[in-house]
C-alpha atoms as a PDB file:
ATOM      1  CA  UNK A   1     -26.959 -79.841 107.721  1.00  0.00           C
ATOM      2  CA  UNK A   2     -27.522 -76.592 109.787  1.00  0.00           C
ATOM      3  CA  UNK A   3     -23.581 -76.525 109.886  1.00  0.00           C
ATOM      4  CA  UNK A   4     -23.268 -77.130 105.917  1.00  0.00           C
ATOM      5  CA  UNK A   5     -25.713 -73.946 105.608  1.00  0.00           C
ATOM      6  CA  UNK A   6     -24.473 -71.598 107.954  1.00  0.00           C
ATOM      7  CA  UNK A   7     -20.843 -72.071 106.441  1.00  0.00           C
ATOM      8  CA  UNK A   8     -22.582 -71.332 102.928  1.00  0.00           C
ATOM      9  CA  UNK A   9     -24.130 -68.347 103.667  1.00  0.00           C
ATOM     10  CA  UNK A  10     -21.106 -67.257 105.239  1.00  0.00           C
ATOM     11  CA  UNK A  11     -18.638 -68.121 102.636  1.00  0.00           C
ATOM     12  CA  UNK A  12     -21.432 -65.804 100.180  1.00  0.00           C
ATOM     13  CA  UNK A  13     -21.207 -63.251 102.733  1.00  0.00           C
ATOM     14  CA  UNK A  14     -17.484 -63.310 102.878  1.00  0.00           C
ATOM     15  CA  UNK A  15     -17.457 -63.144  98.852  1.00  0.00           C
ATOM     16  CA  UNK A  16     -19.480 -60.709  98.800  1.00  0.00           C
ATOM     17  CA  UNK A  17     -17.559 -58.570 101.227  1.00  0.00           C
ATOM     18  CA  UNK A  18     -14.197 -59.164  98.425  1.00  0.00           C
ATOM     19  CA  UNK A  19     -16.191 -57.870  95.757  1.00  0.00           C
ATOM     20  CA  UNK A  20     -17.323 -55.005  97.456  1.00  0.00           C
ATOM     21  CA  UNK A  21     -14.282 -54.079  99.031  1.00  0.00           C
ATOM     22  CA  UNK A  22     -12.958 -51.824  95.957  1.00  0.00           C
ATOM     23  CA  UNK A  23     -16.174 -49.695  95.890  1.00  0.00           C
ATOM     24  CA  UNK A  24     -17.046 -46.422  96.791  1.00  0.00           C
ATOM     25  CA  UNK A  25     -18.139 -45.526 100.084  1.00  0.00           C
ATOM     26  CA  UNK A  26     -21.699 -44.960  99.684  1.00  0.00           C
ATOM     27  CA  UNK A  27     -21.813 -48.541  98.180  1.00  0.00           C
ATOM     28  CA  UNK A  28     -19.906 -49.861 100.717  1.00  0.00           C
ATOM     29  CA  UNK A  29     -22.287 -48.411 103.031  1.00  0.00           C
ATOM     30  CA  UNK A  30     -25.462 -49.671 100.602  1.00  0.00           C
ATOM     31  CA  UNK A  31     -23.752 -53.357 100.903  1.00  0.00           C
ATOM     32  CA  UNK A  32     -23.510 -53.050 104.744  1.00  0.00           C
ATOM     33  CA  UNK A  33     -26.477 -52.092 105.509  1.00  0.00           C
ATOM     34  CA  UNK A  34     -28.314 -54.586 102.805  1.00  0.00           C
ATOM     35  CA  UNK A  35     -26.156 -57.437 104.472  1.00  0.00           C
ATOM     36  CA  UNK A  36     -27.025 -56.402 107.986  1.00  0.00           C
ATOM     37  CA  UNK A  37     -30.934 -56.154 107.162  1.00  0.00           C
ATOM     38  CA  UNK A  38     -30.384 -59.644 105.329  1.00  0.00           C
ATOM     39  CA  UNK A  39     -28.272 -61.376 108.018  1.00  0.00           C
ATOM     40  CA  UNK A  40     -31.076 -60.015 110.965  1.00  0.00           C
ATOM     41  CA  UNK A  41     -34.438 -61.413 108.735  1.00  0.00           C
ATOM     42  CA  UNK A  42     -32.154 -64.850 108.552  1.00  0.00           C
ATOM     43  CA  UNK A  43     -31.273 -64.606 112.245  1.00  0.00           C
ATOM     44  CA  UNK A  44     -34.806 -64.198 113.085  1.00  0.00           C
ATOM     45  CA  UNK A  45     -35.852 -66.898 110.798  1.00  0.00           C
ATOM     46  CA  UNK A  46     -33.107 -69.719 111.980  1.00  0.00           C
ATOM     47  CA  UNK A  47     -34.472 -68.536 115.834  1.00  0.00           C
ATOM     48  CA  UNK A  48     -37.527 -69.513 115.142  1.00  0.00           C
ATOM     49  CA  UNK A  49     -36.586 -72.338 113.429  1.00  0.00           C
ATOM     50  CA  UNK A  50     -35.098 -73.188 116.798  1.00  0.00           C
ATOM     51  CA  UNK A  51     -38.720 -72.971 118.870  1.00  0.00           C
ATOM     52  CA  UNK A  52     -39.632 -77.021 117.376  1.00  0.00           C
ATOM     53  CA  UNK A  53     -36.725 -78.412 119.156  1.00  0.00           C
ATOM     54  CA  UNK A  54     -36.763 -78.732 123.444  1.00  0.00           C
ATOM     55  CA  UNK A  55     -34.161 -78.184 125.803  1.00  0.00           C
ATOM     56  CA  UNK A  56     -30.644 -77.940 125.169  1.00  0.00           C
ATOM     57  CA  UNK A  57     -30.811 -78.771 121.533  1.00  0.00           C
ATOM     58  CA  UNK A  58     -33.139 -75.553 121.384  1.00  0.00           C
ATOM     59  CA  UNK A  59     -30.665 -73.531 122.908  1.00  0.00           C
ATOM     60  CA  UNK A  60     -27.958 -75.058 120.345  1.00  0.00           C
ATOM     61  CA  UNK A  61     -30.013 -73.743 117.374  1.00  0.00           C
ATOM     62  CA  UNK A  62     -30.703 -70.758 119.182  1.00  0.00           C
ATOM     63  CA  UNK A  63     -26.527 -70.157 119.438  1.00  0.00           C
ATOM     64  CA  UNK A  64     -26.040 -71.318 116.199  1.00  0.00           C
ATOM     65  CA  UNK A  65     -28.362 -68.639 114.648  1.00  0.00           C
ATOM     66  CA  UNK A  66     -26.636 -66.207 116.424  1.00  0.00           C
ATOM     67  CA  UNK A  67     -23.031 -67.080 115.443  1.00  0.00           C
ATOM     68  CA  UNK A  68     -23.970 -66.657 112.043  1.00  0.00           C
ATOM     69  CA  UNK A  69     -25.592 -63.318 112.492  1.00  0.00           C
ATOM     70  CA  UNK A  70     -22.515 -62.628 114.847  1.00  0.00           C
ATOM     71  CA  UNK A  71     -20.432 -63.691 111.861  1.00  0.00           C
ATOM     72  CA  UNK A  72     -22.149 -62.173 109.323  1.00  0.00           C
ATOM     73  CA  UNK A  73     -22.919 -58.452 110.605  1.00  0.00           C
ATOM     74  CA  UNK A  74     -19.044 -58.520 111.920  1.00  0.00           C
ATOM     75  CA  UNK A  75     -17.254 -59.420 108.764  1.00  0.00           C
ATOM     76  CA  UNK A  76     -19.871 -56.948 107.081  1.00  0.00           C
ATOM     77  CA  UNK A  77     -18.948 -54.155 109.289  1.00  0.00           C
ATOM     78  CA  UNK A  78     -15.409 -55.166 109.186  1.00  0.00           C
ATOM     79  CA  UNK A  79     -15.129 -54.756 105.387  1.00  0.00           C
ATOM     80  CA  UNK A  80     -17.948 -51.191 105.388  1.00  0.00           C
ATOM     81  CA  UNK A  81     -15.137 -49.740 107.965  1.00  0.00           C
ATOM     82  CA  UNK A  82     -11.939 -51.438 106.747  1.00  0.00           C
ATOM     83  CA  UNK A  83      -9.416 -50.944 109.617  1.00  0.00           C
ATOM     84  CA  UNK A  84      -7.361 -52.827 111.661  1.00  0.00           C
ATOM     85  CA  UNK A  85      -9.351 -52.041 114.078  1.00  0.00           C
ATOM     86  CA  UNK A  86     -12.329 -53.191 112.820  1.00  0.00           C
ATOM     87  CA  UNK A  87     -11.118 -56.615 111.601  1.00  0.00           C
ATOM     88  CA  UNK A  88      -9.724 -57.289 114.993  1.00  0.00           C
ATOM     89  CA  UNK A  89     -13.267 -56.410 116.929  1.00  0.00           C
ATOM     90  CA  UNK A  90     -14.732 -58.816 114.570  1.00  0.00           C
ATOM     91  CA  UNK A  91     -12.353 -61.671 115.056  1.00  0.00           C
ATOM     92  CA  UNK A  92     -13.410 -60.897 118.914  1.00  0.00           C
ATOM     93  CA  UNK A  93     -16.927 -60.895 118.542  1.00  0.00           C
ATOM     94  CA  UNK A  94     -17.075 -64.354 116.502  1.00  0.00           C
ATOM     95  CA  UNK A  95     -14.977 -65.816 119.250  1.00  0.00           C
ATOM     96  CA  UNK A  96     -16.997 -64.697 121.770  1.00  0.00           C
ATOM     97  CA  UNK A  97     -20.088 -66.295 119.874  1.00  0.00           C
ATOM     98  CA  UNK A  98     -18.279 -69.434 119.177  1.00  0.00           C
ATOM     99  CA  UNK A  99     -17.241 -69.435 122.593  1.00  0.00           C
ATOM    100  CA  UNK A 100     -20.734 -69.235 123.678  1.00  0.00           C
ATOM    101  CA  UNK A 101     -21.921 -71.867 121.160  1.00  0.00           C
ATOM    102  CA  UNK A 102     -18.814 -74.472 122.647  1.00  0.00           C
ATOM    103  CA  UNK A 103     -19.738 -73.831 126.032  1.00  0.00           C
ATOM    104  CA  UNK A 104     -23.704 -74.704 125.166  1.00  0.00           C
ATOM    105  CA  UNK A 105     -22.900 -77.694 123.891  1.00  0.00           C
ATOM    106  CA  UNK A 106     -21.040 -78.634 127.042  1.00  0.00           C
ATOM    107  CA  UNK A 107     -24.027 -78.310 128.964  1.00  0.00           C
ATOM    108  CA  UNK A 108     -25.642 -82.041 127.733  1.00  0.00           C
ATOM    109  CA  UNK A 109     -22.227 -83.730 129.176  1.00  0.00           C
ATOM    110  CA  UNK A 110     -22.090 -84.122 133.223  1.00  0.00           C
ATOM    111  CA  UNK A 111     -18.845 -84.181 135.405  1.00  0.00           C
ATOM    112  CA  UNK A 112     -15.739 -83.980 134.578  1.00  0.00           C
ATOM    113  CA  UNK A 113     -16.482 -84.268 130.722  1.00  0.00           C
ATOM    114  CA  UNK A 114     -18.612 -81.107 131.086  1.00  0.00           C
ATOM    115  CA  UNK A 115     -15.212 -79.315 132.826  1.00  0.00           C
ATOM    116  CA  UNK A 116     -13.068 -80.434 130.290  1.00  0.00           C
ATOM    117  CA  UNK A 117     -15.704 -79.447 127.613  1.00  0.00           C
ATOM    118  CA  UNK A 118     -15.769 -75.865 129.055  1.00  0.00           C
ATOM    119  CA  UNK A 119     -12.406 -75.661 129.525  1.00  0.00           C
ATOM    120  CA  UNK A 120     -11.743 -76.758 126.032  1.00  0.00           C
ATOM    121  CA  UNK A 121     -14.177 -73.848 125.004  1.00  0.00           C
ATOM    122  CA  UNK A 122     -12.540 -71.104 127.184  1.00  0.00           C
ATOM    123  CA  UNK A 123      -8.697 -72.384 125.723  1.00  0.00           C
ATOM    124  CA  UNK A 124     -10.331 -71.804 122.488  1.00  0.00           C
ATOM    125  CA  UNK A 125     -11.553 -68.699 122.523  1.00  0.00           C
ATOM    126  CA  UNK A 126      -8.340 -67.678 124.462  1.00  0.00           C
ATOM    127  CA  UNK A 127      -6.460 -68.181 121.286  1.00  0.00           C
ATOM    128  CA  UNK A 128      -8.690 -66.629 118.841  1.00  0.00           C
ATOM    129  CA  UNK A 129      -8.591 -63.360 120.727  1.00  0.00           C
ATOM    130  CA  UNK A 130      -4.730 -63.703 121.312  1.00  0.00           C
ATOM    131  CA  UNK A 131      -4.479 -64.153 116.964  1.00  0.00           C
ATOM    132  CA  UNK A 132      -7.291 -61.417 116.510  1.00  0.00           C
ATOM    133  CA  UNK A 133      -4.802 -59.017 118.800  1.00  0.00           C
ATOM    134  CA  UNK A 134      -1.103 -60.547 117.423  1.00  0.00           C
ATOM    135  CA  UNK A 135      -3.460 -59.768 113.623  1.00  0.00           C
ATOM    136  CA  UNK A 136      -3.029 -56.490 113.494  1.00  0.00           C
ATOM    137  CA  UNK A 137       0.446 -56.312 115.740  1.00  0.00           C
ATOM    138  CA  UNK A 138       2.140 -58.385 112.530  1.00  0.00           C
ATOM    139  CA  UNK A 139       0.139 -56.192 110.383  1.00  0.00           C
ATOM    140  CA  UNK A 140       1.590 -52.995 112.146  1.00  0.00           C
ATOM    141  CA  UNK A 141       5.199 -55.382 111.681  1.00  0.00           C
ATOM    142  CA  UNK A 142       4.635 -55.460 108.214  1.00  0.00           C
ATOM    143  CA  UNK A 143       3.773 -52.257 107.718  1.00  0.00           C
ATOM    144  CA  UNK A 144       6.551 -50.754 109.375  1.00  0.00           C
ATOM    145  CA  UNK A 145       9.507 -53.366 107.147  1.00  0.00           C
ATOM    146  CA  UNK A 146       8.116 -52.092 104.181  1.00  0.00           C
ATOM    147  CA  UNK A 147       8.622 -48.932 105.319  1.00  0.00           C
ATOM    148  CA  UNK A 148      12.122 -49.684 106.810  1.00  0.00           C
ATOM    149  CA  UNK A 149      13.134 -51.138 103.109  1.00  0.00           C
ATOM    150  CA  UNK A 150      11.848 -48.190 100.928  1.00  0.00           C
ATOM    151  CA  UNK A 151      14.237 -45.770 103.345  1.00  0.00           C
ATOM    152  CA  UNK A 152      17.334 -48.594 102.959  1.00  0.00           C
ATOM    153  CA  UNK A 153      16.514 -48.217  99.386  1.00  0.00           C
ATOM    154  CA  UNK A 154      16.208 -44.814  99.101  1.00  0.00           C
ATOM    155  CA  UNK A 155      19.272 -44.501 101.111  1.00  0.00           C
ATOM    156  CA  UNK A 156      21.263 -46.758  99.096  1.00  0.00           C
ATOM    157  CA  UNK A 157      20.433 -45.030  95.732  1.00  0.00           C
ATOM    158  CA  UNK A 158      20.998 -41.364  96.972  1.00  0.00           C
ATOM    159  CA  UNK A 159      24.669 -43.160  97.632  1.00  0.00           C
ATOM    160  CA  UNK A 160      24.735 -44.449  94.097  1.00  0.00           C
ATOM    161  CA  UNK A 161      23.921 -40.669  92.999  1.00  0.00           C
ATOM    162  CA  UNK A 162      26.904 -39.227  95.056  1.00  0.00           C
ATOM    163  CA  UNK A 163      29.067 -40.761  92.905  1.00  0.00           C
ATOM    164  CA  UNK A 164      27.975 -38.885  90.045  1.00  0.00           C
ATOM    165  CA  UNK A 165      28.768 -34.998  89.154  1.00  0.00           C
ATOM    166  CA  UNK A 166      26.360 -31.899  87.506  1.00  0.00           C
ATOM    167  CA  UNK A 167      23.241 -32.499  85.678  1.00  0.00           C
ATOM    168  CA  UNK A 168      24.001 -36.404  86.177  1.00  0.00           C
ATOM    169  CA  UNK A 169      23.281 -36.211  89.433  1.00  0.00           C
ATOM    170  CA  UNK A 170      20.762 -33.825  89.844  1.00  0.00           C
ATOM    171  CA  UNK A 171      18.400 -36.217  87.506  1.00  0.00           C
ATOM    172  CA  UNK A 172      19.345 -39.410  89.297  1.00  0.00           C
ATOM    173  CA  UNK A 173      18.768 -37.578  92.876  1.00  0.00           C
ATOM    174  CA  UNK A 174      15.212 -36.722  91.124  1.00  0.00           C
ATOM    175  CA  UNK A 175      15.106 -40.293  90.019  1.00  0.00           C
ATOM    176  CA  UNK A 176      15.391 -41.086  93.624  1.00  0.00           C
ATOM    177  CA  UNK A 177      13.011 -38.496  95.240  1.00  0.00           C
ATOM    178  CA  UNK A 178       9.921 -39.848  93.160  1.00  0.00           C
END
């Protein structure tokens, strides 16, 4: 149930975030900080939702509240700032929390179960921060092909104008140049 609700108000959040994402800055910076004030009151709320369970299952809730907050205020500041940069560091931070959450619910195995738990956790979180970083290195990739294509292009039609003479040429070359 807790799972079914966090994943709602994140999938809202993460809606929200689309729809904002072609506004101005000073609503993008309205939405942020409305999300963040919204996703700490809910954080506060699910932790002390947390305080009627005991022992480990407390301290379950307890990292489940704050991987949605974690999620929540990340994405949000993600979208306000809108780099690379940004989207990475938030793909960081939720697999740090989700790391944290994993490795919490390894501590109500014993043994080797509890090792492999951890170790499950760790492999985990290894990968999301290896995508988070390879991200923005196939979005720098990207970036740079489209790039590489509009020169080819650009190339190929300033050949297409040599073989022209006079005025002919001098409006395809301006053709090319805009």
């Amino acid at each position: 149930m807790k799972k079914a609700l966090s994943m709602i108000v994140f999938a809202t959040a993460s809606l929200g975030f689309v729809a904002v994402s072609h506004a101005s800055p000073a609503e993008l910076k309205a939405t942020y900080d409305a999300t963040k004030k919204k996703a700490d009151a809910d954080y506060k709320a699910a932790k002390e939702a947390c305080d009627s369970h005991k022992d480990n299952a407390r301290d379950i809730c307890e990292k489940e509240a704050k991987l949605t907050h974690v999620k929540t205020t990340a994405e949000a500041e993600a979208t306000y700032k809108g780099t690379d940069k940004a989207h990475k560091k938030a793909r960081i931070d939720i697999a740090d929390a989700d790391y944290e959450l994993a490795k919490e619910k390894c501590d109500d195995q014993t043994g080797n179960n509890k090792d492999v738990c951890v170790k499950e956790a760790k492999a985990a979180k290894t990968a999301a921060v290896a995508d988070a970083k390879a991200g923005k290195e196939i979005s720098e990739a990207r970036k740079d092909a489209r790039e590489d294509k509009v020169d080819a292009n650009v190339n190929l039609q300033q050949e297409k104008c040599d073989a022209l003479a006079g005025a002919e040429k001098t409006r395809c070359l301006d053709a090319v140049i805009k």
